[in-house]
N, C-alpha and C. Protein backbone atom coordinates (compact mmCIF):
# COMPACT_ATOMS: atom_id res chain seq x y z
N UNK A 1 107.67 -38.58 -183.72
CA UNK A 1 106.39 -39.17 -183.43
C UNK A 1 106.08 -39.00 -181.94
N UNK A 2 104.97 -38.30 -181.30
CA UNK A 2 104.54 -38.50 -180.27
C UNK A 2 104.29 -39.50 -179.39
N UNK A 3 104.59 -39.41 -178.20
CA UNK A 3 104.45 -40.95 -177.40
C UNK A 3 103.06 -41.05 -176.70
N UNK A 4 102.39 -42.37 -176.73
CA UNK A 4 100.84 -42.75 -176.57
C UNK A 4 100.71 -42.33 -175.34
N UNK A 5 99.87 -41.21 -174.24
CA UNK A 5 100.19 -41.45 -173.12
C UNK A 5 98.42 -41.92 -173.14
N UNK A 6 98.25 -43.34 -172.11
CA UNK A 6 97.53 -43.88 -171.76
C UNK A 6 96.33 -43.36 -171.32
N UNK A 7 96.82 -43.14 -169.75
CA UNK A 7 96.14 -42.06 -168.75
C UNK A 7 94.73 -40.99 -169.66
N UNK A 8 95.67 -39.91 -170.47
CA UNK A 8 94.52 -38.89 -170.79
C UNK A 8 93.49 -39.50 -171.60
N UNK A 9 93.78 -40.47 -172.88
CA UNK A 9 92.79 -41.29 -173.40
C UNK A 9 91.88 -41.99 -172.70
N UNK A 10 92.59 -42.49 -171.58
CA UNK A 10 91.33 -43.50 -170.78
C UNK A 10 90.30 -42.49 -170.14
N UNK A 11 91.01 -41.28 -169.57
CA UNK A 11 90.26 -40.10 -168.96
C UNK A 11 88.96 -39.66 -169.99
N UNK A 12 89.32 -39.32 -171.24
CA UNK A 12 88.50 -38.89 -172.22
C UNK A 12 87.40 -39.78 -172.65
N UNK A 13 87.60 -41.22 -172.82
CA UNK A 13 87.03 -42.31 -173.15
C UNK A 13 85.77 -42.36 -171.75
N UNK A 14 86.26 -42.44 -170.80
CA UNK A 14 85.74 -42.48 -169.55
C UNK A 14 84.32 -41.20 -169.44
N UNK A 15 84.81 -40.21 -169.77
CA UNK A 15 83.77 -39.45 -169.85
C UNK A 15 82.63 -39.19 -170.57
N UNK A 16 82.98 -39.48 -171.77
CA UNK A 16 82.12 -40.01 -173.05
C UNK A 16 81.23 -40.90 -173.00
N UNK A 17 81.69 -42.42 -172.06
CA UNK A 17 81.15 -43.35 -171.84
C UNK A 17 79.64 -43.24 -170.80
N UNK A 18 80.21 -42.11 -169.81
CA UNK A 18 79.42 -41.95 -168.82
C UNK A 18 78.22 -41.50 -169.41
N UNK A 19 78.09 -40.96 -170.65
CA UNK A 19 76.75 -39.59 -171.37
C UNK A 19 76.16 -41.08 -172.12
N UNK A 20 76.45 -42.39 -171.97
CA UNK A 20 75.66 -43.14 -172.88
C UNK A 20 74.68 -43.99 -171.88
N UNK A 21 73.87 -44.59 -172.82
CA UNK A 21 72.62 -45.51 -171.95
C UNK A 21 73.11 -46.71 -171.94
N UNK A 22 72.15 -47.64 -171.73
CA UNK A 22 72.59 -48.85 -171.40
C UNK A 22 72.29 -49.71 -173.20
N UNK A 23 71.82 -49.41 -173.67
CA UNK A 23 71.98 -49.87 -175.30
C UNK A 23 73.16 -49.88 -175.24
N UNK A 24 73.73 -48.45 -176.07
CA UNK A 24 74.92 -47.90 -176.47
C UNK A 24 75.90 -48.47 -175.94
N UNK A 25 75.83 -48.65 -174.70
CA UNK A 25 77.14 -49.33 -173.55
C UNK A 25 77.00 -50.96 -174.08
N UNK A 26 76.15 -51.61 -174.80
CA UNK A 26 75.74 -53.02 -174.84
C UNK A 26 76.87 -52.95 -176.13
N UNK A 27 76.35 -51.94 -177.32
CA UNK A 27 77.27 -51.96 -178.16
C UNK A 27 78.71 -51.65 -177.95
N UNK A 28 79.19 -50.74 -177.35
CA UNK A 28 80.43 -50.71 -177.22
C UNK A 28 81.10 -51.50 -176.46
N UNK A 29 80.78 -52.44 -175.61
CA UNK A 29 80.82 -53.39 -175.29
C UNK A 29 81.17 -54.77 -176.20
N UNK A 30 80.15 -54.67 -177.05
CA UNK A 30 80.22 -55.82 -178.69
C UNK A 30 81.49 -55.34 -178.96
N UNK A 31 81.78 -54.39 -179.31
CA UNK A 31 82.74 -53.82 -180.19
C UNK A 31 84.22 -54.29 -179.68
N UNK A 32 84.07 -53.99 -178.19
CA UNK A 32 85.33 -54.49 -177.13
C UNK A 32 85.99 -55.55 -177.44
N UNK A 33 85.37 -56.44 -177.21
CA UNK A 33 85.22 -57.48 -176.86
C UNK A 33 85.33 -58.28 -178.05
N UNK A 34 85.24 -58.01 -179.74
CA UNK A 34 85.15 -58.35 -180.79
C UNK A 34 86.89 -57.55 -181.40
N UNK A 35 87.12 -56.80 -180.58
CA UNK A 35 88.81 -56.39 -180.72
C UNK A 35 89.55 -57.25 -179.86
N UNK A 36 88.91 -57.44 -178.64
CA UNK A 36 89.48 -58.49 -177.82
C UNK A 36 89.72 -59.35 -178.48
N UNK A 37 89.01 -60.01 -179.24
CA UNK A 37 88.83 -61.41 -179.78
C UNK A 37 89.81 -61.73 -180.77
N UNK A 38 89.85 -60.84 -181.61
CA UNK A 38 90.78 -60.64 -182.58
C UNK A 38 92.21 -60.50 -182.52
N UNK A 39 92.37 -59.83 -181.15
CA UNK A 39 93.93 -59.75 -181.06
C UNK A 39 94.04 -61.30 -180.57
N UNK A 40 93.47 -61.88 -179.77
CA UNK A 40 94.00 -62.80 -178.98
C UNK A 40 93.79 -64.34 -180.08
N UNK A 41 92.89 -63.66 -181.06
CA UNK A 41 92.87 -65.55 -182.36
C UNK A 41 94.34 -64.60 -182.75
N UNK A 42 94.45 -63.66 -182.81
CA UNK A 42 95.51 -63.16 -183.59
C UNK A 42 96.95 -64.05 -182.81
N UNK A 43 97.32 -63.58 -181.67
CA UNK A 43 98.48 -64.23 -181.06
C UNK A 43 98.15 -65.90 -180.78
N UNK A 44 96.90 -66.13 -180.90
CA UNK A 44 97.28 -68.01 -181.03
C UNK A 44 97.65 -68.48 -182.11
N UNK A 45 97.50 -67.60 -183.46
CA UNK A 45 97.76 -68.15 -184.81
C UNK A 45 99.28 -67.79 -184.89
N UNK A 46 100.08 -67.12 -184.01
CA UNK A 46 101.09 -66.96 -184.25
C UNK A 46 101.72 -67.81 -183.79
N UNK A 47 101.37 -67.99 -182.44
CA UNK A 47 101.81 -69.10 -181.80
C UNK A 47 101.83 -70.20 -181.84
N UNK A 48 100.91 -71.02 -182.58
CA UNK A 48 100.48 -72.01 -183.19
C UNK A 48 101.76 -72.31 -184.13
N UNK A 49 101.94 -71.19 -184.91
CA UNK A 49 103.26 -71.15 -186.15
C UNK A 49 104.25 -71.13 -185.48
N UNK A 50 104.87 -70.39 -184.49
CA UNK A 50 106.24 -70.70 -183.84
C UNK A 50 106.22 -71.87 -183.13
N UNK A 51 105.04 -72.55 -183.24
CA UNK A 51 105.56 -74.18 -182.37
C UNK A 51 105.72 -75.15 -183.18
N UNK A 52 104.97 -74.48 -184.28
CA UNK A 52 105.09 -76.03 -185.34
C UNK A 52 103.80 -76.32 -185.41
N UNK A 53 102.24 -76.08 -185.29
CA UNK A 53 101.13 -76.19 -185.44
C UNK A 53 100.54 -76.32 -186.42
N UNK A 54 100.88 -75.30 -187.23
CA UNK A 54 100.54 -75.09 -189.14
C UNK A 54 100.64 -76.66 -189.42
N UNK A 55 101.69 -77.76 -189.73
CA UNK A 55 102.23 -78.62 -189.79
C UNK A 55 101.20 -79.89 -189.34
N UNK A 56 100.93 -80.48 -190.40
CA UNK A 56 100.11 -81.78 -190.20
C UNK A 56 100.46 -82.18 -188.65
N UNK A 57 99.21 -82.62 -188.50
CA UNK A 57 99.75 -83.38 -187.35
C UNK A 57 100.53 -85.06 -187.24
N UNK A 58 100.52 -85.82 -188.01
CA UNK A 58 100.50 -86.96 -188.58
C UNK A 58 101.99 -86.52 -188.39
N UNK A 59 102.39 -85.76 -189.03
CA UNK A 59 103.91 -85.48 -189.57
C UNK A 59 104.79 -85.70 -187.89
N UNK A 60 104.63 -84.71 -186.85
CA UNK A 60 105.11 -84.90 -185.49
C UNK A 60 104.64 -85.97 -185.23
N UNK A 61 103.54 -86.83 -185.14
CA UNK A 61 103.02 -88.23 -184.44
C UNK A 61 104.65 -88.80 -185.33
N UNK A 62 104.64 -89.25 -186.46
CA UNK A 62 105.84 -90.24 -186.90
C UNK A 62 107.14 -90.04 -186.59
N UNK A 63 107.39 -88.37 -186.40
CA UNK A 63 108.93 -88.21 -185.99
C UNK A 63 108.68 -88.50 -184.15
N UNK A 64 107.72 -88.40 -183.60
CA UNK A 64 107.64 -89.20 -182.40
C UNK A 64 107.68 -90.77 -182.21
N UNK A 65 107.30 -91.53 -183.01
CA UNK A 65 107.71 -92.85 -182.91
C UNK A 65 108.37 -93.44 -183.52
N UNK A 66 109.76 -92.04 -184.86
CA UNK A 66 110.70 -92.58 -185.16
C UNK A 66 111.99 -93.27 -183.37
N UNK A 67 112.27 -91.84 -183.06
CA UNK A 67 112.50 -91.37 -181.62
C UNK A 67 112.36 -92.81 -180.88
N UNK A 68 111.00 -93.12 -180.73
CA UNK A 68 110.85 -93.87 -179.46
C UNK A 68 111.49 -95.43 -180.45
N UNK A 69 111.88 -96.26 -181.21
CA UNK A 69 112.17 -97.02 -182.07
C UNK A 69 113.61 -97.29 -181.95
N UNK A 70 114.63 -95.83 -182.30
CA UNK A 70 115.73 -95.93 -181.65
C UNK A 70 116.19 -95.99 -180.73
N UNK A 71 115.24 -95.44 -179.96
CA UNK A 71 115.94 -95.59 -178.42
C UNK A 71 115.98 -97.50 -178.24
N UNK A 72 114.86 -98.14 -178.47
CA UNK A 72 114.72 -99.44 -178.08
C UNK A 72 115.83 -100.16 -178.60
């Protein structure tokens, strides 16, 4: 498998970009920015799950004031 090199894609992308108007740039812009979006709900929903988030909340409130009960 070939390795991604960055650089020439951004070069190519870059030039392409330059031949568009200011519409076109509005849309690809939408488009950005709507991948942006997606990766990043993407890594909070993960993250959310590796902390324990999924998980009622009710459920952590009671094992928090089992905790504070024993200690007293």
């Amino acid at each position: 498998m070939k390795s991604f090199a960055q650089e020439p894609s951004l070069k190519r992308v870059l030039q392409k970009i330059k031949n568009l108007n200011e519409t076109e740039l509005t849309e690809v812009e939408a488009v950005v920015d709507s991948l942006l979006n997606a990766k990043f709900e993407s890594f909070m929903n993960e993250f959310a799950h590796a902390v324990g988030l999924d998980r009622p909340l009710l459920t952590l409130v009671k094992k928090g004031r089992r905790r504070k009960a024993k200690k007293d």
